[in-house]
PDB file of N, CA and C in Angstrom:
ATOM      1  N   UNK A   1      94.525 100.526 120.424  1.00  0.00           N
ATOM      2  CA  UNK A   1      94.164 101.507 119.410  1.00  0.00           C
ATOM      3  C   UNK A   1      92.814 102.136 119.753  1.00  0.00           C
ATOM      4  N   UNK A   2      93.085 103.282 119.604  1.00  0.00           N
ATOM      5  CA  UNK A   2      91.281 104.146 119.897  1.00  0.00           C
ATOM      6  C   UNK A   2      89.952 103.796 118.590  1.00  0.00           C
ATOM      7  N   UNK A   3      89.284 103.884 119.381  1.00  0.00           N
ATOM      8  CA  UNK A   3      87.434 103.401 118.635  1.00  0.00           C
ATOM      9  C   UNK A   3      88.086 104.537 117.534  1.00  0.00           C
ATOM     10  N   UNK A   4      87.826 104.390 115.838  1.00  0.00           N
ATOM     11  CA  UNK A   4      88.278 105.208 114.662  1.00  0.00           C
ATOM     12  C   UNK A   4      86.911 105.619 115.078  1.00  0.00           C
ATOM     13  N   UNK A   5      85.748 106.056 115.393  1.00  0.00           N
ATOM     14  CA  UNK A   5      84.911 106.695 115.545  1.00  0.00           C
ATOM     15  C   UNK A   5      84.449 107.929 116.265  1.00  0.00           C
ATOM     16  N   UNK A   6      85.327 107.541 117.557  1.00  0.00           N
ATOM     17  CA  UNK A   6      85.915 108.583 118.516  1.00  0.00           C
ATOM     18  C   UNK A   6      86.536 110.098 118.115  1.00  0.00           C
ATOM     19  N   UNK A   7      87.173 109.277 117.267  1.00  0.00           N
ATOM     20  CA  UNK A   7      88.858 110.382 117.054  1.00  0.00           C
ATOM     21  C   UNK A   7      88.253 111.318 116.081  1.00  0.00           C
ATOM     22  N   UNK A   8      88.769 112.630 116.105  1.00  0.00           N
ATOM     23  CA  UNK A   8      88.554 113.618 114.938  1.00  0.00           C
ATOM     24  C   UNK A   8      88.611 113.662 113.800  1.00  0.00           C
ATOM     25  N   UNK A   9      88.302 114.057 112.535  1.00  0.00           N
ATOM     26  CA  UNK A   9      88.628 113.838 111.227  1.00  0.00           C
ATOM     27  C   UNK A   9      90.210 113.752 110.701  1.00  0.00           C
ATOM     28  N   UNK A  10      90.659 115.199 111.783  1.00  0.00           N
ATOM     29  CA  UNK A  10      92.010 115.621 111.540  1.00  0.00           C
ATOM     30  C   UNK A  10      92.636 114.313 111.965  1.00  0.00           C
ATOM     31  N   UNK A  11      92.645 113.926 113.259  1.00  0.00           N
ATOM     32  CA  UNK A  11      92.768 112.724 113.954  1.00  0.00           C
ATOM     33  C   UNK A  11      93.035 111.278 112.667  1.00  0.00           C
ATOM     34  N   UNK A  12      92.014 111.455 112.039  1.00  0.00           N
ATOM     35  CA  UNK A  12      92.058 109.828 111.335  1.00  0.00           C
ATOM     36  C   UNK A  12      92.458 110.474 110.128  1.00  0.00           C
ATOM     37  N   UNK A  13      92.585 111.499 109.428  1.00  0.00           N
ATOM     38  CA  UNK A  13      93.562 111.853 108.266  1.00  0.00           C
ATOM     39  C   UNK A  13      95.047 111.488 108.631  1.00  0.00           C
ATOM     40  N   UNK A  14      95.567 111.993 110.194  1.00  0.00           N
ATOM     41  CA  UNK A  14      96.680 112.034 110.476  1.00  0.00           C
ATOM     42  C   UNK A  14      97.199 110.682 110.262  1.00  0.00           C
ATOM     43  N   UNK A  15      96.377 109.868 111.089  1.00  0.00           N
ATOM     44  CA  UNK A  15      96.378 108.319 111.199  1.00  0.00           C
ATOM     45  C   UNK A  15      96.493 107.586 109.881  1.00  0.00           C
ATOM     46  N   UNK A  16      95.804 108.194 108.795  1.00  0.00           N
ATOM     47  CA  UNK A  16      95.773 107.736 107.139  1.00  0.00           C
ATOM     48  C   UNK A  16      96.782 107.694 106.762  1.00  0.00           C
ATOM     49  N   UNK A  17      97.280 109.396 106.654  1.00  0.00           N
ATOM     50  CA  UNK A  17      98.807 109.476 106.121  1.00  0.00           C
ATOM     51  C   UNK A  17     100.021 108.703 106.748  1.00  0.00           C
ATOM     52  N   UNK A  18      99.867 108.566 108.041  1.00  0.00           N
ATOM     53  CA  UNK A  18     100.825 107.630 108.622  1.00  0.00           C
ATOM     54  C   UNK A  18     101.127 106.119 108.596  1.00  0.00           C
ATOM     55  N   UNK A  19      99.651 105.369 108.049  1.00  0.00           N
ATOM     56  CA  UNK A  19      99.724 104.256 107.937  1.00  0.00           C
ATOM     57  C   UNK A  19     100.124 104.314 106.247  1.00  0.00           C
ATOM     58  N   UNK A  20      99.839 104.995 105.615  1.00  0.00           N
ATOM     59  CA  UNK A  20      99.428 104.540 104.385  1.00  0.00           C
ATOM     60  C   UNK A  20     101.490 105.074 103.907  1.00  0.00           C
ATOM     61  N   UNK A  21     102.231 106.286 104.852  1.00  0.00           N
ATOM     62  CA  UNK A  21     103.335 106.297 104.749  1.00  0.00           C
ATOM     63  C   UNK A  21     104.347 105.216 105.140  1.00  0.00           C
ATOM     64  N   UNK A  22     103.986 104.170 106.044  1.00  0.00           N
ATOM     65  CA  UNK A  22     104.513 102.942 106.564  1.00  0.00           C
ATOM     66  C   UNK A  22     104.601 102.521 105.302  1.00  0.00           C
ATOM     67  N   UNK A  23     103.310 101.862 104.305  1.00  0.00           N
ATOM     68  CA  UNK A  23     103.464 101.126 103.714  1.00  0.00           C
ATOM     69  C   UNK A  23     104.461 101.613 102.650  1.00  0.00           C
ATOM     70  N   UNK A  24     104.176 102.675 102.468  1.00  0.00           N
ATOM     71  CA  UNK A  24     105.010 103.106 101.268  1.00  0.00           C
ATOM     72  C   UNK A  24     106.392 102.665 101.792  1.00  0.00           C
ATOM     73  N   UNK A  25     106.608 103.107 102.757  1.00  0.00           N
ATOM     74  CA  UNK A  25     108.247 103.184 103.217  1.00  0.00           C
ATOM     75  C   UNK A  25     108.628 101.573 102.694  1.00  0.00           C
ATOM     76  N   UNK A  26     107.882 100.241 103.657  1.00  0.00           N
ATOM     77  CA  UNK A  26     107.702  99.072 103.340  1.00  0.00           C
ATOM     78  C   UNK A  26     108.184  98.569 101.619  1.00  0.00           C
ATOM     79  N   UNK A  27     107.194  99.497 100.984  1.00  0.00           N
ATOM     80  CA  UNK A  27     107.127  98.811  99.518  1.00  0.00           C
ATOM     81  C   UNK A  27     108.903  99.474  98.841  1.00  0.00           C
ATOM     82  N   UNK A  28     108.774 100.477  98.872  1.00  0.00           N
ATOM     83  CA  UNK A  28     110.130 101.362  98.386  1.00  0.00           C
ATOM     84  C   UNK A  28     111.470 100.483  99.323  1.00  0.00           C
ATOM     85  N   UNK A  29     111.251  99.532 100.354  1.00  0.00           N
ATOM     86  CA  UNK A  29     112.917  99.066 100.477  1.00  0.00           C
ATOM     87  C   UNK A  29     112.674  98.063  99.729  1.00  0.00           C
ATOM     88  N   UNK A  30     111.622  97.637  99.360  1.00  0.00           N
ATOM     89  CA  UNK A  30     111.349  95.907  98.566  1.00  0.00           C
ATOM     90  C   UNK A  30     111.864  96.534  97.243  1.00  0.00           C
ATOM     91  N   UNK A  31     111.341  97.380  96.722  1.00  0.00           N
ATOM     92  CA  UNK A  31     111.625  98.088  95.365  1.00  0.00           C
ATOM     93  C   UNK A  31     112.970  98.159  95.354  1.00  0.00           C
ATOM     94  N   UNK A  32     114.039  98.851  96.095  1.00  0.00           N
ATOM     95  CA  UNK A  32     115.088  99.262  96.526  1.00  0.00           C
ATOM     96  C   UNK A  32     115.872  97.752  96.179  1.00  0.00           C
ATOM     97  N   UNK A  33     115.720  96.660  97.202  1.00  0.00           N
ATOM     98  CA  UNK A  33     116.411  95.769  97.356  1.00  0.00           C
ATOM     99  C   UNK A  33     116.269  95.264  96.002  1.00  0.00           C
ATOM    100  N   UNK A  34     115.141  95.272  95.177  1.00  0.00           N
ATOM    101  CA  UNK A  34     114.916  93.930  93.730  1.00  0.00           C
ATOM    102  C   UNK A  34     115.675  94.702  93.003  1.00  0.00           C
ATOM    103  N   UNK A  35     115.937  95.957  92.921  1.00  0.00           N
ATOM    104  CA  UNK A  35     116.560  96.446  91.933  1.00  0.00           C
ATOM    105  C   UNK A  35     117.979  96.819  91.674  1.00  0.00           C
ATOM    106  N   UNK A  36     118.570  96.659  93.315  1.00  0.00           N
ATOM    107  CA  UNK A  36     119.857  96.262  93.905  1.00  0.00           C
ATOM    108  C   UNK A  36     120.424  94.822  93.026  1.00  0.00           C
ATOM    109  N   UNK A  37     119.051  93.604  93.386  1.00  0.00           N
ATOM    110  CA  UNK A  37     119.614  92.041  92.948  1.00  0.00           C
ATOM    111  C   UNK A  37     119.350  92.374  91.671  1.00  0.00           C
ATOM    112  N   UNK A  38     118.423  92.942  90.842  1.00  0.00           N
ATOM    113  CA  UNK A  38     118.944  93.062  89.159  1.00  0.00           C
ATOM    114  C   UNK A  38     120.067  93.430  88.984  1.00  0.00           C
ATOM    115  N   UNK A  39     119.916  94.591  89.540  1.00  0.00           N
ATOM    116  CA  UNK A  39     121.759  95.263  88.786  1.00  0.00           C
ATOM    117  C   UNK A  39     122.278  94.355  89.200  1.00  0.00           C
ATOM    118  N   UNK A  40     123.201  93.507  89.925  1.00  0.00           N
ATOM    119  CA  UNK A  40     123.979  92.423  90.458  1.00  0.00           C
ATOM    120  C   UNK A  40     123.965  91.505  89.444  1.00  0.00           C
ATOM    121  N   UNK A  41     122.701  91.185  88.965  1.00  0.00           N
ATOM    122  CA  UNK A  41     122.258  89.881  88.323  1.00  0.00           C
ATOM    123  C   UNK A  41     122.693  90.239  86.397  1.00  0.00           C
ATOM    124  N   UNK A  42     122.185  91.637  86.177  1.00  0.00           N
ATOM    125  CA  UNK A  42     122.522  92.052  84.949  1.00  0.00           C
ATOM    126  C   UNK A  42     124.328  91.864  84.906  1.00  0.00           C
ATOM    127  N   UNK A  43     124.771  92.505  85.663  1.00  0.00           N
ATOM    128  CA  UNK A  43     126.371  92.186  85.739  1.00  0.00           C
ATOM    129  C   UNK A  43     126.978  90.921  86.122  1.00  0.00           C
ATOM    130  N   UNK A  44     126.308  90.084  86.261  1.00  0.00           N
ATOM    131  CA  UNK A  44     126.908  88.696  87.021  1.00  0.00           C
ATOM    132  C   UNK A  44     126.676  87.967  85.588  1.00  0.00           C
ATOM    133  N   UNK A  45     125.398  88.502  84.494  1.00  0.00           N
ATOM    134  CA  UNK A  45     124.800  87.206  84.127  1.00  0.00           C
ATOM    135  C   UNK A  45     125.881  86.958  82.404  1.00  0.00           C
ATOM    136  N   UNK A  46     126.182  88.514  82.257  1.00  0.00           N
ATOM    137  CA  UNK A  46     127.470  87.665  81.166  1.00  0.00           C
ATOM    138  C   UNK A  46     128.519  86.722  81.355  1.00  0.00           C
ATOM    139  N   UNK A  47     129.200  86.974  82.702  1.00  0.00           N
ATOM    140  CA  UNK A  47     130.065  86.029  83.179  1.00  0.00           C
ATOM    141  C   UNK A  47     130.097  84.489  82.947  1.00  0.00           C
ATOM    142  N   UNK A  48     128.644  83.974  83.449  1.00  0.00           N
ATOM    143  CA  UNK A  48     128.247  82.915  83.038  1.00  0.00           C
ATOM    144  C   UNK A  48     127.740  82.607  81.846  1.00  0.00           C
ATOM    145  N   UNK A  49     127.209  83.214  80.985  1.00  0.00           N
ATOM    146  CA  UNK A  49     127.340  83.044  79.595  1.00  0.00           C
ATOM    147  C   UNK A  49     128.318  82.821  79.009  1.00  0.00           C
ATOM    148  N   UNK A  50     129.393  83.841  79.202  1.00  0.00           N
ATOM    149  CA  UNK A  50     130.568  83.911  78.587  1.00  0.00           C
ATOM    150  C   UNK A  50     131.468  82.255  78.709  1.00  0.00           C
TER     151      UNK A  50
END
């Protein structure tokens, strides 16, 4: 990775938005998946009540 001191402003904005878009991507399949196993879990969980 280059010295962040080196690189241009544009340079480490670019670098910002890109890391900080990883994470997002990261957090949104975790989001994605828990809300996949609720719905599953909301529909599974009368069954066993019942």
């Amino acid at each position: 990775m280059k010295n962040i001191d080196l690189v241009t402003p544009t340079e480490r904005l670019l670098f910002t938005e890109q890391s900080l878009k990883q994470k997002f991507d990261r957090y949104f399949k975790y989001f994605i998946a828990f809300a996949a196993v609720y719905f599953v879990a909301q529909l599974i969980r009368p069954a066993f009540i019942a």
